[in-house]
PDB file of N, CA and C in Angstrom:
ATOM      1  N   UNK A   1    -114.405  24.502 -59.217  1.00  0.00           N
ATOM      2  CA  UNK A   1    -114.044  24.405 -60.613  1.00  0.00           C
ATOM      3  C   UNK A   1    -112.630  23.857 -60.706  1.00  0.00           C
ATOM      4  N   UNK A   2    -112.285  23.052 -61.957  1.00  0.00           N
ATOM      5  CA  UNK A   2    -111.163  22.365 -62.643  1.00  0.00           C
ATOM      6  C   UNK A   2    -110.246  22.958 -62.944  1.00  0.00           C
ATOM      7  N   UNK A   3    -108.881  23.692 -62.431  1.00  0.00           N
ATOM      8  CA  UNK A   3    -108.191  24.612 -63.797  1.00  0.00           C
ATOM      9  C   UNK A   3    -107.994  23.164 -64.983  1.00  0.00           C
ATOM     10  N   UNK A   4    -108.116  23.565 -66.535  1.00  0.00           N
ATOM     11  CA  UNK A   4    -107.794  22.429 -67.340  1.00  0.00           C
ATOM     12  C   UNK A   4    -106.670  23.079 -68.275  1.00  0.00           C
ATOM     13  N   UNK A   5    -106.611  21.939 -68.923  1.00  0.00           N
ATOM     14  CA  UNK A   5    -105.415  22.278 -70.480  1.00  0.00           C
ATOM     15  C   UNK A   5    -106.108  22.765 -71.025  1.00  0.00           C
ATOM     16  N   UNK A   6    -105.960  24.091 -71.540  1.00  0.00           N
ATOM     17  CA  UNK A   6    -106.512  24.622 -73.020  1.00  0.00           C
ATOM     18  C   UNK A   6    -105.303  24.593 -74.162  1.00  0.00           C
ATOM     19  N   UNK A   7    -106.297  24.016 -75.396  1.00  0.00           N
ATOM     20  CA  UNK A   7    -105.020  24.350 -76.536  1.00  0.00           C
ATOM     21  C   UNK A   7    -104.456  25.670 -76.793  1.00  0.00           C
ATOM     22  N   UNK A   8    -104.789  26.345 -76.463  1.00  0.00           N
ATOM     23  CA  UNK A   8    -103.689  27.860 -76.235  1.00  0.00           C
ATOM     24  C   UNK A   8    -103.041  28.021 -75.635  1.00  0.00           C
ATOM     25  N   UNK A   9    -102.995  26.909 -74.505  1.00  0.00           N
ATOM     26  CA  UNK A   9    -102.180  27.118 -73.153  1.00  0.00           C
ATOM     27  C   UNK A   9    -100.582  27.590 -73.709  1.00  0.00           C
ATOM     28  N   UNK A  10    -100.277  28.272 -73.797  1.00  0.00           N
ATOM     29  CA  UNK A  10     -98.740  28.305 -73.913  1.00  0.00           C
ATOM     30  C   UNK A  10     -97.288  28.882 -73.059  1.00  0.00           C
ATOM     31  N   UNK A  11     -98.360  28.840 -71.883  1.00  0.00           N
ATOM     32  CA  UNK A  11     -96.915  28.954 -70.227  1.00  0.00           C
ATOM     33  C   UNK A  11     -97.655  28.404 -69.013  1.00  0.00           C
ATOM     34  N   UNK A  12     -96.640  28.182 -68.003  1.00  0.00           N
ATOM     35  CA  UNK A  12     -97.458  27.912 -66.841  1.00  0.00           C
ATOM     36  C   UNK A  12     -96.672  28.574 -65.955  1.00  0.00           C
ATOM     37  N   UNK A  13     -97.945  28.905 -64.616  1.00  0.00           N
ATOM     38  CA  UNK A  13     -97.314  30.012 -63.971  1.00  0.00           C
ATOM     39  C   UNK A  13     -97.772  28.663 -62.434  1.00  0.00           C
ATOM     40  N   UNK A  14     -96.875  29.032 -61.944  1.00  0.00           N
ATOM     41  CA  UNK A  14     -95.845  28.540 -60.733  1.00  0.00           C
ATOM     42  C   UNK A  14     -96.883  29.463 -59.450  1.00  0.00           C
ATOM     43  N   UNK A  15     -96.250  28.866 -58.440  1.00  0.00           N
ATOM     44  CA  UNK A  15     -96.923  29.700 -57.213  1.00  0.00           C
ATOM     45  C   UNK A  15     -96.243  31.163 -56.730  1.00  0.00           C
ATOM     46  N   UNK A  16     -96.239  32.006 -56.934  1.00  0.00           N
ATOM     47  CA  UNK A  16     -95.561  33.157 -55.994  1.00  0.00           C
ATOM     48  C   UNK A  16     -94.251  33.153 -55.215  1.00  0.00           C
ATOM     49  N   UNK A  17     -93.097  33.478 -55.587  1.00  0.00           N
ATOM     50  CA  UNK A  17     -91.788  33.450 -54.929  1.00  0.00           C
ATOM     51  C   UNK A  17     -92.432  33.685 -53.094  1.00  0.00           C
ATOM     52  N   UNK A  18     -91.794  32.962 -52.427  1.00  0.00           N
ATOM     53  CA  UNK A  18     -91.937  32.919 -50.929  1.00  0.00           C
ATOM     54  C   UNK A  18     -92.897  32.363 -50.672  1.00  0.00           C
ATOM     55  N   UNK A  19     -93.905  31.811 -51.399  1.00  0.00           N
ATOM     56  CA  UNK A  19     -94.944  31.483 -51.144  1.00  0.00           C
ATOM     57  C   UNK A  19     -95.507  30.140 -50.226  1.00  0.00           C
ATOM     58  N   UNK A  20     -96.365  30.405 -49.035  1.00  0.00           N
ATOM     59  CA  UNK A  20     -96.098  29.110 -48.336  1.00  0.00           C
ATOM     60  C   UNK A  20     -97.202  28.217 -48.339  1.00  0.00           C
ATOM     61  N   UNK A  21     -96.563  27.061 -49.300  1.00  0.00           N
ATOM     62  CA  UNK A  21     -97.413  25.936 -49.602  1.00  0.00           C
ATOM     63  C   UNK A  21     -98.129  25.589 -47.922  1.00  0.00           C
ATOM     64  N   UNK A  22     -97.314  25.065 -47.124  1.00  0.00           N
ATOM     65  CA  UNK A  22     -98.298  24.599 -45.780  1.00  0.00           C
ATOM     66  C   UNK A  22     -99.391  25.523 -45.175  1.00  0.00           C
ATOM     67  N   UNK A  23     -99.287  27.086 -45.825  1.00  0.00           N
ATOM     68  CA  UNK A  23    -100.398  27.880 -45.136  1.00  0.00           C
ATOM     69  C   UNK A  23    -101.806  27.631 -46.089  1.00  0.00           C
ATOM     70  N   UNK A  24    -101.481  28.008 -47.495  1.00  0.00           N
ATOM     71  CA  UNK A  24    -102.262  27.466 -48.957  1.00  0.00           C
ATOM     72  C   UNK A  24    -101.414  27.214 -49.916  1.00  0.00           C
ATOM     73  N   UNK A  25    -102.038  25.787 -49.915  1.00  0.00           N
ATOM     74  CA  UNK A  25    -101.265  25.375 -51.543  1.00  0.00           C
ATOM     75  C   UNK A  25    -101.576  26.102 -52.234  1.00  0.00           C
ATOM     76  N   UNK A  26    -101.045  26.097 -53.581  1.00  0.00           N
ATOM     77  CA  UNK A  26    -100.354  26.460 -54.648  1.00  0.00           C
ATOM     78  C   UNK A  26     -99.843  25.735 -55.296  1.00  0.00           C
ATOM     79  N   UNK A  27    -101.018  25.129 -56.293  1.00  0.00           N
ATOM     80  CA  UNK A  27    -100.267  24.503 -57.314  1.00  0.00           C
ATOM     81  C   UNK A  27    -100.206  25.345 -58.791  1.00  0.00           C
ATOM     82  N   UNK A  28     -99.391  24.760 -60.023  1.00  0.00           N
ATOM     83  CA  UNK A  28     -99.118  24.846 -61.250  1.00  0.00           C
ATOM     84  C   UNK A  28    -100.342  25.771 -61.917  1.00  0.00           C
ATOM     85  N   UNK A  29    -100.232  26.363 -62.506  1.00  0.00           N
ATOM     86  CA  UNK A  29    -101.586  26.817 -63.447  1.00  0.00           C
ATOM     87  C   UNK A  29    -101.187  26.939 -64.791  1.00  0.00           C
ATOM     88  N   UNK A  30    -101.611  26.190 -65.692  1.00  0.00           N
ATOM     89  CA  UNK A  30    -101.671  26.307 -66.993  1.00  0.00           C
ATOM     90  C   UNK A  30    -102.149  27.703 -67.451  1.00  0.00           C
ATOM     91  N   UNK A  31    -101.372  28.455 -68.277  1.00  0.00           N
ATOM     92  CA  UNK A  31    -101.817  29.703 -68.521  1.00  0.00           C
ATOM     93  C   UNK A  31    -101.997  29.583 -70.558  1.00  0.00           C
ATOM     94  N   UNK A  32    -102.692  30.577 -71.096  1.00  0.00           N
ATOM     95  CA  UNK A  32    -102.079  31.710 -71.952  1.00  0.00           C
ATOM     96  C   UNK A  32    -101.962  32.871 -71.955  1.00  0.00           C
ATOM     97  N   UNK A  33    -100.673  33.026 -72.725  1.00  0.00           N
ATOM     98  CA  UNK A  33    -100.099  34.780 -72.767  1.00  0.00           C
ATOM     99  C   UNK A  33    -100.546  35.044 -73.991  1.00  0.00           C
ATOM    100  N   UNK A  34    -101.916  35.925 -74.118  1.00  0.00           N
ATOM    101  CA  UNK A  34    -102.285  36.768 -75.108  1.00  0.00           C
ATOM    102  C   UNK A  34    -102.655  38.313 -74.933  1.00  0.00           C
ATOM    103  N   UNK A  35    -102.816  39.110 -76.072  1.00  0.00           N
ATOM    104  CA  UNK A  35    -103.192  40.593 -75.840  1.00  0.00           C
ATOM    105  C   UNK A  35    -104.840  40.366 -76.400  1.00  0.00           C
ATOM    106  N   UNK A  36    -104.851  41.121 -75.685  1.00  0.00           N
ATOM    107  CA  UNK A  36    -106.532  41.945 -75.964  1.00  0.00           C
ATOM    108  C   UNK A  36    -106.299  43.584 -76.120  1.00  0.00           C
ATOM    109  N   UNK A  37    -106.280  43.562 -77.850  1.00  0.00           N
ATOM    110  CA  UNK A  37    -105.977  45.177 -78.166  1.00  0.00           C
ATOM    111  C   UNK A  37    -103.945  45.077 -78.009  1.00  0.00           C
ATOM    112  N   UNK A  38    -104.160  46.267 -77.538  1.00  0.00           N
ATOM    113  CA  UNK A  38    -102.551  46.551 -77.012  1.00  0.00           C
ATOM    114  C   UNK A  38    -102.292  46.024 -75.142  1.00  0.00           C
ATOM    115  N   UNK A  39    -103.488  45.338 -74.624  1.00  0.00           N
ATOM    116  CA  UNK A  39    -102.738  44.891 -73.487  1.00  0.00           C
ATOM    117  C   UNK A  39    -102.437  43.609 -73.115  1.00  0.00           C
ATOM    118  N   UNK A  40    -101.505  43.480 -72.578  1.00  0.00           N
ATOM    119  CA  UNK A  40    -101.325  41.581 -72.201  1.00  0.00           C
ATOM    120  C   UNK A  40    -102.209  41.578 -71.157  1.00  0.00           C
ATOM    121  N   UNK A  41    -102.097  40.128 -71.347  1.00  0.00           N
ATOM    122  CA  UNK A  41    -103.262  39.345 -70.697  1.00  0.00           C
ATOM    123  C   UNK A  41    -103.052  37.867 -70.227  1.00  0.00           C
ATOM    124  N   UNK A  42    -103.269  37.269 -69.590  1.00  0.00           N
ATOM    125  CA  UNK A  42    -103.003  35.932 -68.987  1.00  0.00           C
ATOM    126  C   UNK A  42    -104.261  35.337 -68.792  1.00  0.00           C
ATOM    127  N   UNK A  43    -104.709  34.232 -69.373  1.00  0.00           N
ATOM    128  CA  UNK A  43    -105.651  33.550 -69.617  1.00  0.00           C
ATOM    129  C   UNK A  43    -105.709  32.101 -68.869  1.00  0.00           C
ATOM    130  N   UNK A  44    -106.751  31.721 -67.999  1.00  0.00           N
ATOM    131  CA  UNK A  44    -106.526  30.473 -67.659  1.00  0.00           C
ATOM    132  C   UNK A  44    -108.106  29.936 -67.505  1.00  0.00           C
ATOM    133  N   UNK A  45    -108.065  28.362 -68.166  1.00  0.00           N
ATOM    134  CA  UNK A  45    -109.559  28.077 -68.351  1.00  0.00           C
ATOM    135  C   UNK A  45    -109.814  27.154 -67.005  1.00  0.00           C
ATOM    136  N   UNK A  46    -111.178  27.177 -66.422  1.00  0.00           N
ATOM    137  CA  UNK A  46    -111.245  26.335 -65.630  1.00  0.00           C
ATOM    138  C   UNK A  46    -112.999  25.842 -66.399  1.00  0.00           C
ATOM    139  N   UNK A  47    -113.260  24.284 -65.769  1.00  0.00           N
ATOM    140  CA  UNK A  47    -114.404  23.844 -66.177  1.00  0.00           C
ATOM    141  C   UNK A  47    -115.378  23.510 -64.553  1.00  0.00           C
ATOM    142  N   UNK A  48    -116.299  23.815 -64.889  1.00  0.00           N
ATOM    143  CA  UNK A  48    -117.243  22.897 -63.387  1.00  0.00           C
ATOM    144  C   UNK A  48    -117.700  22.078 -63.513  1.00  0.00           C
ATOM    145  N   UNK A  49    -117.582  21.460 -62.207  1.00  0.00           N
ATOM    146  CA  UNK A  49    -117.881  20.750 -62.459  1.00  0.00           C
ATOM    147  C   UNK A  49    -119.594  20.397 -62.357  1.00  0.00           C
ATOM    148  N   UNK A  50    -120.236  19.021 -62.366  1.00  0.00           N
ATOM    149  CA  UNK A  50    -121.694  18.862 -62.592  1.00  0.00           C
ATOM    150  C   UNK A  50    -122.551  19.241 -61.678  1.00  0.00           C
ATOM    151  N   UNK A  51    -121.817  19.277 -60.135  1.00  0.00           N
ATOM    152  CA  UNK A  51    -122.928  20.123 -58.957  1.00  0.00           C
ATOM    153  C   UNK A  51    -122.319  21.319 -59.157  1.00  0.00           C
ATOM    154  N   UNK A  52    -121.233  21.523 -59.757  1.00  0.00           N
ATOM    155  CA  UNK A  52    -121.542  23.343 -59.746  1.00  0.00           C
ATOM    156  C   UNK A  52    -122.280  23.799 -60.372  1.00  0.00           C
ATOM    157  N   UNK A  53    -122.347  23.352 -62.087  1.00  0.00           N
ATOM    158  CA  UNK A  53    -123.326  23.535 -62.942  1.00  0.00           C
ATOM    159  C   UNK A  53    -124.878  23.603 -62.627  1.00  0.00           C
ATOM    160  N   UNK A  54    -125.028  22.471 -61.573  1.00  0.00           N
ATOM    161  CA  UNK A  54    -126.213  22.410 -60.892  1.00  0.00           C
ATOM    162  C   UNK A  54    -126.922  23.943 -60.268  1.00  0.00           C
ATOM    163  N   UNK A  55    -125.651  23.762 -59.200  1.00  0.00           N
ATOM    164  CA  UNK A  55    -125.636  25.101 -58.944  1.00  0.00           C
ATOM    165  C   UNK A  55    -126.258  26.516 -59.508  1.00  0.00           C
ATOM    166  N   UNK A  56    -125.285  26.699 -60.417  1.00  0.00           N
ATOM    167  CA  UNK A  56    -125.329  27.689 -61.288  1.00  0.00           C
ATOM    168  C   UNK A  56    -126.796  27.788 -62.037  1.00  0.00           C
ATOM    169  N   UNK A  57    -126.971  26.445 -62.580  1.00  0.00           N
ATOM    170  CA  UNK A  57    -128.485  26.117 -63.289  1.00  0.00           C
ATOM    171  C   UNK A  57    -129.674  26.633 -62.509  1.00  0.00           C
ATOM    172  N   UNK A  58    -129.817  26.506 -61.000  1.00  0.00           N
ATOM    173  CA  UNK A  58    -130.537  27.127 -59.902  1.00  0.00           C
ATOM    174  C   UNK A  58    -130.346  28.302 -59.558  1.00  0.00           C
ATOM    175  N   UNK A  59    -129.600  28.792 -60.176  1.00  0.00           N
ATOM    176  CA  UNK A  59    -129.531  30.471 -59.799  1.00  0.00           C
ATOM    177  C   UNK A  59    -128.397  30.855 -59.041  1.00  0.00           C
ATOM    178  N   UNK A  60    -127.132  29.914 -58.704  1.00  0.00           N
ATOM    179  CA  UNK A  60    -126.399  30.442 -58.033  1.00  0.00           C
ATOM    180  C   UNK A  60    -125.319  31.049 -58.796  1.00  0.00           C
ATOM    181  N   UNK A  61    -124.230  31.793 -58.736  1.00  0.00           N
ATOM    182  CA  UNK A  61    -123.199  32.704 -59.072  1.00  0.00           C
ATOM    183  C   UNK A  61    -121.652  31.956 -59.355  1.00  0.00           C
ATOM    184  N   UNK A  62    -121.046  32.684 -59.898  1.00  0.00           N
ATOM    185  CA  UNK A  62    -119.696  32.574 -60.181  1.00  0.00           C
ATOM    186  C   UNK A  62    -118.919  33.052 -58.853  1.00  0.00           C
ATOM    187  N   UNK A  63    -117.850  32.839 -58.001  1.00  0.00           N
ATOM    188  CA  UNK A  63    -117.108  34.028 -57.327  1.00  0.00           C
ATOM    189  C   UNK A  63    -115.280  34.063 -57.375  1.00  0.00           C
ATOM    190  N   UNK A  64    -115.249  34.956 -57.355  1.00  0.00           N
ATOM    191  CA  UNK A  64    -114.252  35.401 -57.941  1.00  0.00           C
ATOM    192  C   UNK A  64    -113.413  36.009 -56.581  1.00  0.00           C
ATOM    193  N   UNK A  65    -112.469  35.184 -55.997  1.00  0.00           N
ATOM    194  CA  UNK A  65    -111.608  36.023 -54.783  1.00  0.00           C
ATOM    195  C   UNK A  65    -110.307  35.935 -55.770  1.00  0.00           C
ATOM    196  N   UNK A  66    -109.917  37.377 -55.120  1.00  0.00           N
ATOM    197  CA  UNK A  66    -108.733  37.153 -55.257  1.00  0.00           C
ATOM    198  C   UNK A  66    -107.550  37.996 -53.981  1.00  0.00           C
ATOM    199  N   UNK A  67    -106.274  36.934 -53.658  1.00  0.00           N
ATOM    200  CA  UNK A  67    -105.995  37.318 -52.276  1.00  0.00           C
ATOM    201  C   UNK A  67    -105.191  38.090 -52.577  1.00  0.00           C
ATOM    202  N   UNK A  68    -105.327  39.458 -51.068  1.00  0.00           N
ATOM    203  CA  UNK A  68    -104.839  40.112 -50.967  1.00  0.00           C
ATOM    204  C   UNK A  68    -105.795  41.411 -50.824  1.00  0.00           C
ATOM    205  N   UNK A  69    -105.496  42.805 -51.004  1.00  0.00           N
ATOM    206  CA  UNK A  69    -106.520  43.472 -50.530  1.00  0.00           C
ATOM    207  C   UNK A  69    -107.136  44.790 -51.589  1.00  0.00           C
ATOM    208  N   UNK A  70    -107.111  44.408 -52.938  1.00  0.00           N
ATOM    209  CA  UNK A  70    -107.422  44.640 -53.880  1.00  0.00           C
ATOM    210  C   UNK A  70    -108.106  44.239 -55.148  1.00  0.00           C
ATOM    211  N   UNK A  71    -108.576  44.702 -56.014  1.00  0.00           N
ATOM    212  CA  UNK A  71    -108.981  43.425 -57.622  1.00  0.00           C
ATOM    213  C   UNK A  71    -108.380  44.655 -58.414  1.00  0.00           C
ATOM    214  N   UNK A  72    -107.677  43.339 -58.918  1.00  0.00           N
ATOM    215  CA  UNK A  72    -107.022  44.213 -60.578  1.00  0.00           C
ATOM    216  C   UNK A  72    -108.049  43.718 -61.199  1.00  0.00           C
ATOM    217  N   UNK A  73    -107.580  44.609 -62.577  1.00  0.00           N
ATOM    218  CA  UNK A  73    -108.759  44.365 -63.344  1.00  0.00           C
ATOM    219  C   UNK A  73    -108.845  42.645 -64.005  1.00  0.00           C
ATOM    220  N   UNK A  74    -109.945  42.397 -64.025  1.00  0.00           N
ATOM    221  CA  UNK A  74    -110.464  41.144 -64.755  1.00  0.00           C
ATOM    222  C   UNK A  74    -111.549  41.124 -65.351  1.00  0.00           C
ATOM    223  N   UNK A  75    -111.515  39.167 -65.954  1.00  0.00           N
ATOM    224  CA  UNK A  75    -112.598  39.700 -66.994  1.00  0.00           C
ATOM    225  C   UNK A  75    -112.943  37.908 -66.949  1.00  0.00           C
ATOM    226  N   UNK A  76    -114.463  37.721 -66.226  1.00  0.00           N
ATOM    227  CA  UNK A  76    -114.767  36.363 -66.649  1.00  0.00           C
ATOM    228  C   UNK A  76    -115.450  36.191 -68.024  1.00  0.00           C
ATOM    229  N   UNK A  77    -115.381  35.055 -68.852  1.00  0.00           N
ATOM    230  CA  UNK A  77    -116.215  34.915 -69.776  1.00  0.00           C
ATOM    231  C   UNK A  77    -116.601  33.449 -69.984  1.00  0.00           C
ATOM    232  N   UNK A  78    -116.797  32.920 -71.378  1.00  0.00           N
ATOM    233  CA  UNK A  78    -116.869  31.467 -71.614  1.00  0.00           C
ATOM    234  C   UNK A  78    -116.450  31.095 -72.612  1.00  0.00           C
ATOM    235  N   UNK A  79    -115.866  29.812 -72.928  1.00  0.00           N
ATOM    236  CA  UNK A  79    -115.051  29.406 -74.287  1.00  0.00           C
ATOM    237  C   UNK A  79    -115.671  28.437 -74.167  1.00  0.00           C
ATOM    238  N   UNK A  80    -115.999  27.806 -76.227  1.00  0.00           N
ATOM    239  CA  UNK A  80    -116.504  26.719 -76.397  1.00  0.00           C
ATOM    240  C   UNK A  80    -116.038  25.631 -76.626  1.00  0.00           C
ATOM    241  N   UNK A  81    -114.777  25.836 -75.819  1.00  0.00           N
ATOM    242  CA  UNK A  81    -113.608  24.680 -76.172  1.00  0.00           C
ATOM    243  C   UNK A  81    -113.673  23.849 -74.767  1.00  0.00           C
TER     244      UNK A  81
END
């Protein structure tokens, strides 16, 4: 998947202080900073592309890593933007 511009985008978050590009890049991510209720939240859209969709259309899954040795909480969904 694509990270893209969303028109809400309104920060971008950078790679991780110390972080070492030659082990994994790390690029830019277009974010938004919104709440859901009383909590913040950081929002970032990505699109798939047409063999992922494929993919997906056949029954395959979303996956979701995230590094390190925990999951905070998250929340996938879909926007019609």
């Amino acid at each position: 998947m694509q990270k893209i511009q969303h028109p809400s985008n309104n920060d971008v978050l950078g790679a991780p202080k110390d972080w070492n590009q030659a082990g994994l890049p790390c690029s830019a991510l277009p974010i938004t900073r919104a709440k859901f209720g009383d909590m913040e939240a950081v929002v970032s859209y990505w699109r798939p592309s047409a063999e992922e969709l494929a993919v997906m259309n056949a029954g395959g899954s979303v996956e979701l890593a995230i590094l390190g040795c925990t999951m905070p909480p998250v929340m996938l969904s879909v926007d019609p933007q």
